[in-house]
Protein backbone atom coordinates (compact mmCIF):
# COMPACT_ATOMS: atom_id res chain seq x y z
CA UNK A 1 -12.35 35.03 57.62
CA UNK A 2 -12.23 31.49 58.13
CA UNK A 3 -9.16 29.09 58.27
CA UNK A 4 -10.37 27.38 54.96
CA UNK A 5 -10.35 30.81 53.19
CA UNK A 6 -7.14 32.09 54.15
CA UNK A 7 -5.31 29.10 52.47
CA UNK A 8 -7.43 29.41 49.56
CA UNK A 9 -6.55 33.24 48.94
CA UNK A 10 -2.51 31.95 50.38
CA UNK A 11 -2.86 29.44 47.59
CA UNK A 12 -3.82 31.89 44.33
CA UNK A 13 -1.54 34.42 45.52
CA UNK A 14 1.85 31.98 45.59
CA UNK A 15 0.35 30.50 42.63
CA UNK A 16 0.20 33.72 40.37
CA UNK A 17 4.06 34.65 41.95
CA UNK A 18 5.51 31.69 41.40
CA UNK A 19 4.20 32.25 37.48
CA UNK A 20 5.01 35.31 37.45
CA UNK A 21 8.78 34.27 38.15
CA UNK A 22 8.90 31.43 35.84
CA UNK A 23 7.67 33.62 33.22
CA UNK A 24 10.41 36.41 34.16
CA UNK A 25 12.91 33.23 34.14
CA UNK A 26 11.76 31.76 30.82
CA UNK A 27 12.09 35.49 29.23
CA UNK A 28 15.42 35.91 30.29
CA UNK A 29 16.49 32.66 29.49
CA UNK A 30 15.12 33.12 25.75
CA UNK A 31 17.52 36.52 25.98
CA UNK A 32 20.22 34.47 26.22
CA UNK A 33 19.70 32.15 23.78
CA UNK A 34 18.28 34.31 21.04
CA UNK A 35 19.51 33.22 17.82
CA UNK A 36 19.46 36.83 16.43
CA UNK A 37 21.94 37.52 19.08
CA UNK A 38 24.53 35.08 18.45
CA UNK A 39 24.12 33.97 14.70
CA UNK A 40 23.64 30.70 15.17
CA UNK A 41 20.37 30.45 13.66
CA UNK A 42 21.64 31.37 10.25
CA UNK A 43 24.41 29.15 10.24
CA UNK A 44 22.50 26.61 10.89
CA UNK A 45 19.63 27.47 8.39
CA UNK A 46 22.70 27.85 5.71
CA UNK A 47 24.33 24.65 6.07
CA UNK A 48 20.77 22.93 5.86
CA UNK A 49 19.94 24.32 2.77
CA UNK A 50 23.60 23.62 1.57
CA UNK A 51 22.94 19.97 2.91
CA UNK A 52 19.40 19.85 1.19
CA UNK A 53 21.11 21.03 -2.23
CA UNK A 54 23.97 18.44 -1.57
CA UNK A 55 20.94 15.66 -1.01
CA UNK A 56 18.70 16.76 -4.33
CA UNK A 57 22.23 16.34 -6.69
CA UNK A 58 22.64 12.82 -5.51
CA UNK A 59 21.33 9.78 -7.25
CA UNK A 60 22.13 6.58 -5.32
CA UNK A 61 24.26 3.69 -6.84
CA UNK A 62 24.06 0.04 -6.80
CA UNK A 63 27.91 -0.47 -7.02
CA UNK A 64 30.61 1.73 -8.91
CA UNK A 65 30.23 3.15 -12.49
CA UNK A 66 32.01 1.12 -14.57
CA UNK A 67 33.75 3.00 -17.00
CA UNK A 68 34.50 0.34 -19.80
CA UNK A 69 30.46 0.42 -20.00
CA UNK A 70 28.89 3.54 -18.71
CA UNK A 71 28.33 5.42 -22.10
CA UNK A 72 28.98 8.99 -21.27
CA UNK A 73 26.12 11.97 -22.56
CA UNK A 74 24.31 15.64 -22.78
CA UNK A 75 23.45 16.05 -18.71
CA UNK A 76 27.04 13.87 -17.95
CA UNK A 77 29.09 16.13 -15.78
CA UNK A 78 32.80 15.66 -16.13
CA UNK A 79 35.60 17.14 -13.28
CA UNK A 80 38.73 17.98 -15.18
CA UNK A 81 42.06 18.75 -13.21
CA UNK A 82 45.17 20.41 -15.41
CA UNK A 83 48.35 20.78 -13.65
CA UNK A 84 50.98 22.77 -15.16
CA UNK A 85 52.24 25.83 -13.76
CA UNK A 86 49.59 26.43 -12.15
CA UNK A 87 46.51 24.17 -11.35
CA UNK A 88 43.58 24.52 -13.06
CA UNK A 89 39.99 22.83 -11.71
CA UNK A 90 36.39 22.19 -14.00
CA UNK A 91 33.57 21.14 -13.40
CA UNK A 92 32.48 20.32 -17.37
CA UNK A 93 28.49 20.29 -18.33
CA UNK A 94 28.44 17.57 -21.69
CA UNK A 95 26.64 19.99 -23.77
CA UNK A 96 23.40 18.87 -26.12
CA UNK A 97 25.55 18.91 -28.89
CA UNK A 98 27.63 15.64 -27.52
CA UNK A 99 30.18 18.05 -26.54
CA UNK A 100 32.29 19.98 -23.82
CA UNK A 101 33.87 23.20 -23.68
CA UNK A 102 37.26 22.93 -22.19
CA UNK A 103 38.65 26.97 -21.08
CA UNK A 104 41.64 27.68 -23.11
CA UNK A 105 41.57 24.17 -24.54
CA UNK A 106 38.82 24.15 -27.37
CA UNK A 107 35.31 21.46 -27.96
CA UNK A 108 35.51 17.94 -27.43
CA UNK A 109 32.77 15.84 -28.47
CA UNK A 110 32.38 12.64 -26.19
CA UNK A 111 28.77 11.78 -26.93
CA UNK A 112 28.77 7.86 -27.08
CA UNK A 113 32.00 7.34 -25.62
CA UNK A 114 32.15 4.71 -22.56
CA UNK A 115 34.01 6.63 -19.54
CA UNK A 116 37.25 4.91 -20.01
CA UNK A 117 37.98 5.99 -23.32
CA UNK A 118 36.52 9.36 -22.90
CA UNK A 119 39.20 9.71 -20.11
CA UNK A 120 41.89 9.14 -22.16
CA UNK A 121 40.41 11.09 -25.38
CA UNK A 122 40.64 14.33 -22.74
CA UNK A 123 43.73 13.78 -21.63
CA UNK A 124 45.31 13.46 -25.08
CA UNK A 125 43.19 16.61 -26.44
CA UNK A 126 44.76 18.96 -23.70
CA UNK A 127 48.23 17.65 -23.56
CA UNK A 128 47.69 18.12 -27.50
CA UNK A 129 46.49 21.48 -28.47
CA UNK A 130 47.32 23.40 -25.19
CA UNK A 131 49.08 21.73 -21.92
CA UNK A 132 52.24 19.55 -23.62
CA UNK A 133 53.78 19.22 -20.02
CA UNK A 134 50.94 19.13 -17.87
CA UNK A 135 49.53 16.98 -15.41
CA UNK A 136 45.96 16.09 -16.53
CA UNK A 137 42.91 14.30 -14.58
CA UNK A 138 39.28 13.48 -15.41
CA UNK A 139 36.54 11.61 -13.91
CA UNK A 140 32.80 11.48 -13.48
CA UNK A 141 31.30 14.21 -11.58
CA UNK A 142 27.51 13.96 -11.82
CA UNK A 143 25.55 11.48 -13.53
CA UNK A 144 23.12 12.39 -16.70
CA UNK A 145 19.29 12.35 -16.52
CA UNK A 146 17.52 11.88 -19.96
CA UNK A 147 13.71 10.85 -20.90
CA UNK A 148 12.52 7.40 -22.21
CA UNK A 149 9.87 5.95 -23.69
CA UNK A 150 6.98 3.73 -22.24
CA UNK A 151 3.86 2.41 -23.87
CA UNK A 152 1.44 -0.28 -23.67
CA UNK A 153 -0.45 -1.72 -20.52
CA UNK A 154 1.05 1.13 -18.34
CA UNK A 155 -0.54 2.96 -15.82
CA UNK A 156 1.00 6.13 -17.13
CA UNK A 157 2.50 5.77 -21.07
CA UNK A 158 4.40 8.43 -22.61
CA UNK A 159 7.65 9.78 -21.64
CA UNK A 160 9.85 9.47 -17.92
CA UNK A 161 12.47 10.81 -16.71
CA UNK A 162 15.67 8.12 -15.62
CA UNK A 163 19.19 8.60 -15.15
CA UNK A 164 22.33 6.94 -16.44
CA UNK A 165 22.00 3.81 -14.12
CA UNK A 166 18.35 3.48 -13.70
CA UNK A 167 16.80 -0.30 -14.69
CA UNK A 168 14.23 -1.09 -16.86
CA UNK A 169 12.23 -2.16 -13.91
CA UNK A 170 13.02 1.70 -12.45
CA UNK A 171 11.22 3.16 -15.80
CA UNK A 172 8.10 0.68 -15.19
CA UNK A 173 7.84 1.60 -11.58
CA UNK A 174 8.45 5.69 -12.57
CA UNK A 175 5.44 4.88 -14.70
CA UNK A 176 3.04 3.82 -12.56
CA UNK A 177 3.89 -0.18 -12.80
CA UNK A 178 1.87 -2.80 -15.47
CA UNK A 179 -1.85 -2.62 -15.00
CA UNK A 180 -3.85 -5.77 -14.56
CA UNK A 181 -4.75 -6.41 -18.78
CA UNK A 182 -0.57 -6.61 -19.34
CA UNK A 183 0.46 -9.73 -20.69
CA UNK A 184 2.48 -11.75 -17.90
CA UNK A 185 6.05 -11.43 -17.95
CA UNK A 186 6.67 -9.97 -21.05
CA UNK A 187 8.49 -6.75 -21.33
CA UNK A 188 9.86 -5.69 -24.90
CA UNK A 189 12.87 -3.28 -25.27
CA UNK A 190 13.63 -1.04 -28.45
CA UNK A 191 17.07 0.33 -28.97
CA UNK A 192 18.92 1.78 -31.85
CA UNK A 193 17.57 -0.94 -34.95
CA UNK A 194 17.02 -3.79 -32.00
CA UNK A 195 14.20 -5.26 -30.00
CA UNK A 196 15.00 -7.54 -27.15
CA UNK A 197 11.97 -9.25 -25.07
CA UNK A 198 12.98 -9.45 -21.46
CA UNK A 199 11.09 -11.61 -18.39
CA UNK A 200 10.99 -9.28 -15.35
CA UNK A 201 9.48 -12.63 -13.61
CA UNK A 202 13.25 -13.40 -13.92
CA UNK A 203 14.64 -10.71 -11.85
CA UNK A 204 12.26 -10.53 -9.52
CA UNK A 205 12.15 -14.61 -8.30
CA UNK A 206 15.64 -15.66 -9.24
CA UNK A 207 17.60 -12.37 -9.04
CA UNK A 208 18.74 -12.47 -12.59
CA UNK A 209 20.24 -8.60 -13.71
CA UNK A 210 20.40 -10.07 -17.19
CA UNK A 211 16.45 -9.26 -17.76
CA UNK A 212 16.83 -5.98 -15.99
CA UNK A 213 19.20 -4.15 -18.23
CA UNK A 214 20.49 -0.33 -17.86
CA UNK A 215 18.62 2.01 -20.08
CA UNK A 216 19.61 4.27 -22.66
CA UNK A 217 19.05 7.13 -24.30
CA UNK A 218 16.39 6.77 -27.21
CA UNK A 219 15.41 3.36 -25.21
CA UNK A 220 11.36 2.94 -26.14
CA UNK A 221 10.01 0.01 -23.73
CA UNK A 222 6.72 -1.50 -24.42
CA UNK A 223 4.27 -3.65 -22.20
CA UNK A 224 2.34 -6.00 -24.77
CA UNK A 225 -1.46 -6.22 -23.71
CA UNK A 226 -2.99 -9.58 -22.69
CA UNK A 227 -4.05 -11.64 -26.08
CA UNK A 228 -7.24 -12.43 -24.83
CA UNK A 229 -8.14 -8.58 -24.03
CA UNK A 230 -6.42 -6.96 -26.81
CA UNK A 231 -8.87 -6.69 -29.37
CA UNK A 232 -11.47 -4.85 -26.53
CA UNK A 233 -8.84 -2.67 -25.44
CA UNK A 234 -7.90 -1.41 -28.83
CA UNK A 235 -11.62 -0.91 -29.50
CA UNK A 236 -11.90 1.45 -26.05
CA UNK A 237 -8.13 3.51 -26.57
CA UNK A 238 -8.56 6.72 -26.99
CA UNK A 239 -6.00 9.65 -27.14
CA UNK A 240 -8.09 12.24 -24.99
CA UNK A 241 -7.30 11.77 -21.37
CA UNK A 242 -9.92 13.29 -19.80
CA UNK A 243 -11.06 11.94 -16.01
CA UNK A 244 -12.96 8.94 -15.33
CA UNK A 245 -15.51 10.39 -12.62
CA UNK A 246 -17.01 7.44 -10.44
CA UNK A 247 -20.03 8.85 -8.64
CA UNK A 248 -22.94 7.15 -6.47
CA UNK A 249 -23.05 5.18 -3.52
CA UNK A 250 -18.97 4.24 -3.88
CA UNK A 251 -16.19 4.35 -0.54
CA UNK A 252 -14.79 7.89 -2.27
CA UNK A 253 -16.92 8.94 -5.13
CA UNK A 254 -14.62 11.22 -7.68
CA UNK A 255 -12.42 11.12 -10.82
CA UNK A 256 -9.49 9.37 -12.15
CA UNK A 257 -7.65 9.52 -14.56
CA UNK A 258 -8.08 7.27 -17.53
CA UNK A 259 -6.13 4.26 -18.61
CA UNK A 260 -6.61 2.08 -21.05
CA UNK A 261 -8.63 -1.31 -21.39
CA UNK A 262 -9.69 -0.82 -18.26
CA UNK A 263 -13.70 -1.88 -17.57
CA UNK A 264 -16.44 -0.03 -15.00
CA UNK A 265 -15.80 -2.98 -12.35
CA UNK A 266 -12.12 -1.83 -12.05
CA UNK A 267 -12.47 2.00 -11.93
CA UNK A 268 -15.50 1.24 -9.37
CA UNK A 269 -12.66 -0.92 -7.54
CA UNK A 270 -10.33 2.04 -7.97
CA UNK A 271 -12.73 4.43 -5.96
CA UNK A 272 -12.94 1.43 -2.72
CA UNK A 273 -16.18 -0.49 -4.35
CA UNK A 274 -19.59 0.35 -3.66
CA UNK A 275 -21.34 1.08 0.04
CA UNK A 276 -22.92 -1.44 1.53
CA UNK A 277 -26.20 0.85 0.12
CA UNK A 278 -24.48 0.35 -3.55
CA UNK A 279 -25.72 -1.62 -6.36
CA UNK A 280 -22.99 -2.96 -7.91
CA UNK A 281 -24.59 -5.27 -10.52
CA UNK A 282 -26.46 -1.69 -11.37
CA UNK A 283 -23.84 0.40 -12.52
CA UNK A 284 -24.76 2.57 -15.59
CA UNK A 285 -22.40 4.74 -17.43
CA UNK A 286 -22.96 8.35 -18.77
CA UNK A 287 -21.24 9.11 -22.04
CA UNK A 288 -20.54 12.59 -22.93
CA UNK A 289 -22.98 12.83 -25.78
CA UNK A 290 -25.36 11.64 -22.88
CA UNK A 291 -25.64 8.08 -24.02
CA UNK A 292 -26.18 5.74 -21.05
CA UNK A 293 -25.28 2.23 -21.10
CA UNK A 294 -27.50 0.09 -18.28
CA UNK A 295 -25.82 -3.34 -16.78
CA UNK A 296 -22.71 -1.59 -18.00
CA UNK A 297 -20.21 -3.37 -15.11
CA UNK A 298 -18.03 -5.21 -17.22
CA UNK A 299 -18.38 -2.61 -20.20
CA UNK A 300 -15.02 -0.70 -21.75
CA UNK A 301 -14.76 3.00 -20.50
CA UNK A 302 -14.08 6.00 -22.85
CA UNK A 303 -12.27 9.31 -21.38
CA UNK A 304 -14.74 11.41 -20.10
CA UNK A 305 -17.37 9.28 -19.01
CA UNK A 306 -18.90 9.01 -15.65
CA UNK A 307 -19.76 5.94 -13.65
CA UNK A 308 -22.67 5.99 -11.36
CA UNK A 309 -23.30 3.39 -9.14
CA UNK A 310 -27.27 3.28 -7.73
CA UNK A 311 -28.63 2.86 -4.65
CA UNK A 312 -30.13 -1.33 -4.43
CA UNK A 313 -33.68 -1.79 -4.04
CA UNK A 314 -33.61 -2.35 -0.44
CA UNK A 315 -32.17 1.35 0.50
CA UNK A 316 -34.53 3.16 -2.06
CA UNK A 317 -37.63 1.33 -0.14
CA UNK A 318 -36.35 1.52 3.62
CA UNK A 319 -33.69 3.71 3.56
CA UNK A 320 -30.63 2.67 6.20
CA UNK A 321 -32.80 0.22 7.55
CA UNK A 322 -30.96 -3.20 8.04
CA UNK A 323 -32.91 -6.45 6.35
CA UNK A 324 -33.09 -7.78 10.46
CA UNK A 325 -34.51 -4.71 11.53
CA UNK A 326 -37.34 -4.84 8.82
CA UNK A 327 -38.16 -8.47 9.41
CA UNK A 328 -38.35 -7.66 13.28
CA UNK A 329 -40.66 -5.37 12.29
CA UNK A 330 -43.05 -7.26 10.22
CA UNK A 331 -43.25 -9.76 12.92
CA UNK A 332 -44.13 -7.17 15.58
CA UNK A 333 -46.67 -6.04 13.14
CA UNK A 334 -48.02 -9.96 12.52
CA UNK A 335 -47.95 -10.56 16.46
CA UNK A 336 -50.10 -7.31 17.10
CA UNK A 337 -52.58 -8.35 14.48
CA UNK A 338 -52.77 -11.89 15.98
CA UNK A 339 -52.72 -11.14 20.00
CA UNK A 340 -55.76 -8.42 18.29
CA UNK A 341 -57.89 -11.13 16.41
CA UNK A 342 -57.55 -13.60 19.54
């Protein structure tokens, strides 16, 4: 056996040992550290979920609640403390009704009250009809979430859900944001017998929270339409909301959902614009009765219709041949026949 083989086989053999040990080591180490063994695992898996709850209950805050104007609702959580001669802790659910359920106490209906007097109105009602002598404390435990309202040149109209210190602006955003037909800077705000028009432009540029108000329950926002596109819009509404399907030579051919006022060039926009093998200018569309409207790029869209974009003239003739690559050939084709005739 020769010198060069002998280190070889020396070589694989203190290679697979020195495996074979780190693998004993790693096994053994694992032993000791098994979380089955200890516990620790589950602990730890526990107070994660506990932490995850703790995270999904909490709705972030600009500042304080203000309790002369936070108006208190169903969903409002209340803490109640009662000190007497014994202490007594809630945790109080406002019920649909307006009301709460106080043990031992009786119903209290706070629906519509701001914080601060609610406070008091508690206090009073124990000391009142159960607790004479006792020690009484209430605050705000959990803030409400309720639905609004939205309508108009929305991305998605109907109803959201916001929480008793989301924005106006919040609801727009939770609804997809204006689309591009809205008219500018207009948003118009419906509560109780009121409407208010607020500028959003306002807020946004120059910071001002007056156009950016709190919501409300039975709030019903609405994002006016653009004058000039109005009438075409209401002429292509419709209530069924089936998918827009955008097929053809487009970036990422498929459906989308429907919105309103919105023409073929947008939803072909939507879907990344055509291929650089797409005819734009020759978009069709497909209605469901199987009408098909030619030259149909600026056209309204109804729900269910599909939007096919064609291939141009140039790809149907050569294929994925570039225009550089055909005129090279017709030259070599021109300089053959020449150098031939010569």
């Amino acid at each position: 056996m020769t010198l060069f083989k002998i280190i070889g086989y020396s070589a694989i053999c203190g290679g697979l040992f020195f495996s074979t040990l780190s693998s004993q080591d790693r096994r053994e180490y694992q032993q000791t550290i098994d979380p089955k063994k200890y516990g620790w695992q589950e602990e730890l898996e526990t107070a994660d979920d506990m932490q995850a709850a703790a995270y999904l209950d909490y709705i972030a805050l600009e500042r304080m609640v203000d309790s002369e104007t936070y108006i208190l609702g169903p969903g409002d959580i209340i803490g109640i403390n009662i000190i007497s001669s014994e202490s007594m802790n809630y945790s109080l659910r406002i019920l649909p009704s307006g009301s709460i359920l106080i043990p031992s106490v009786g119903s209290l209906n706070l629906n519509g009250e701001n914080l601060k007097n609610a406070v008091k109105k508690i206090k009073s009602y124990i000391k009142k009809n159960a607790y004479p002598n006792a020690r009484v404390f209430a605050s705000l435990e959990h803030i409400k979430r309720f639905k609004v309202q939205i309508s108009g040149a929305i991305h998605e109209p109907g109803f959201i859900e916001v929480n008793g210190v989301s924005r106006l602006m919040d609801a727009v955003a939770l609804a997809g944001g204006v689309h591009k037909y809205a008219e500018s800077n207009l948003i118009i705000l419906s509560r109780r017998d009121s409407k208010v028009n607020y500028h959003p432009g306002k807020f946004l540029m120059q910071g001002d929270v007056g156009q950016n108000p709190y919501l409300q329950e039975g709030d019903v926002i609405h994002i006016p339409f653009d004058k000039l596109y109005e009438k075409d819009i209401s002429q292509y509404s419709d209530l069924n909301y089936s998918q827009v399907v955008v097929i053809g030579f487009v970036q990422v051919p498929g459906g989308f959902r429907y919105i309103p006022g919105y023409k073929v060039r947008d939803y072909i926009a939507i879907r990344g614009g055509p291929t650089d093998s797409g005819s734009l200018t020759g978009a069709r569309i497909i209605r469901k009765d199987g009408t098909v409207i030619t030259n149909a790029l600026d056209k309204g869209v109804f729900p269910g219709d599909i939007i096919e974009v064609p291939a141009t003239l140039q790809y149907r003739l050569f294929g994925r041949t570039s225009a550089t690559q055909i005129i090279s050939a017709f030259l070599s084709i021109y300089l053959a026949y020449q150098a031939s005739i010569n």
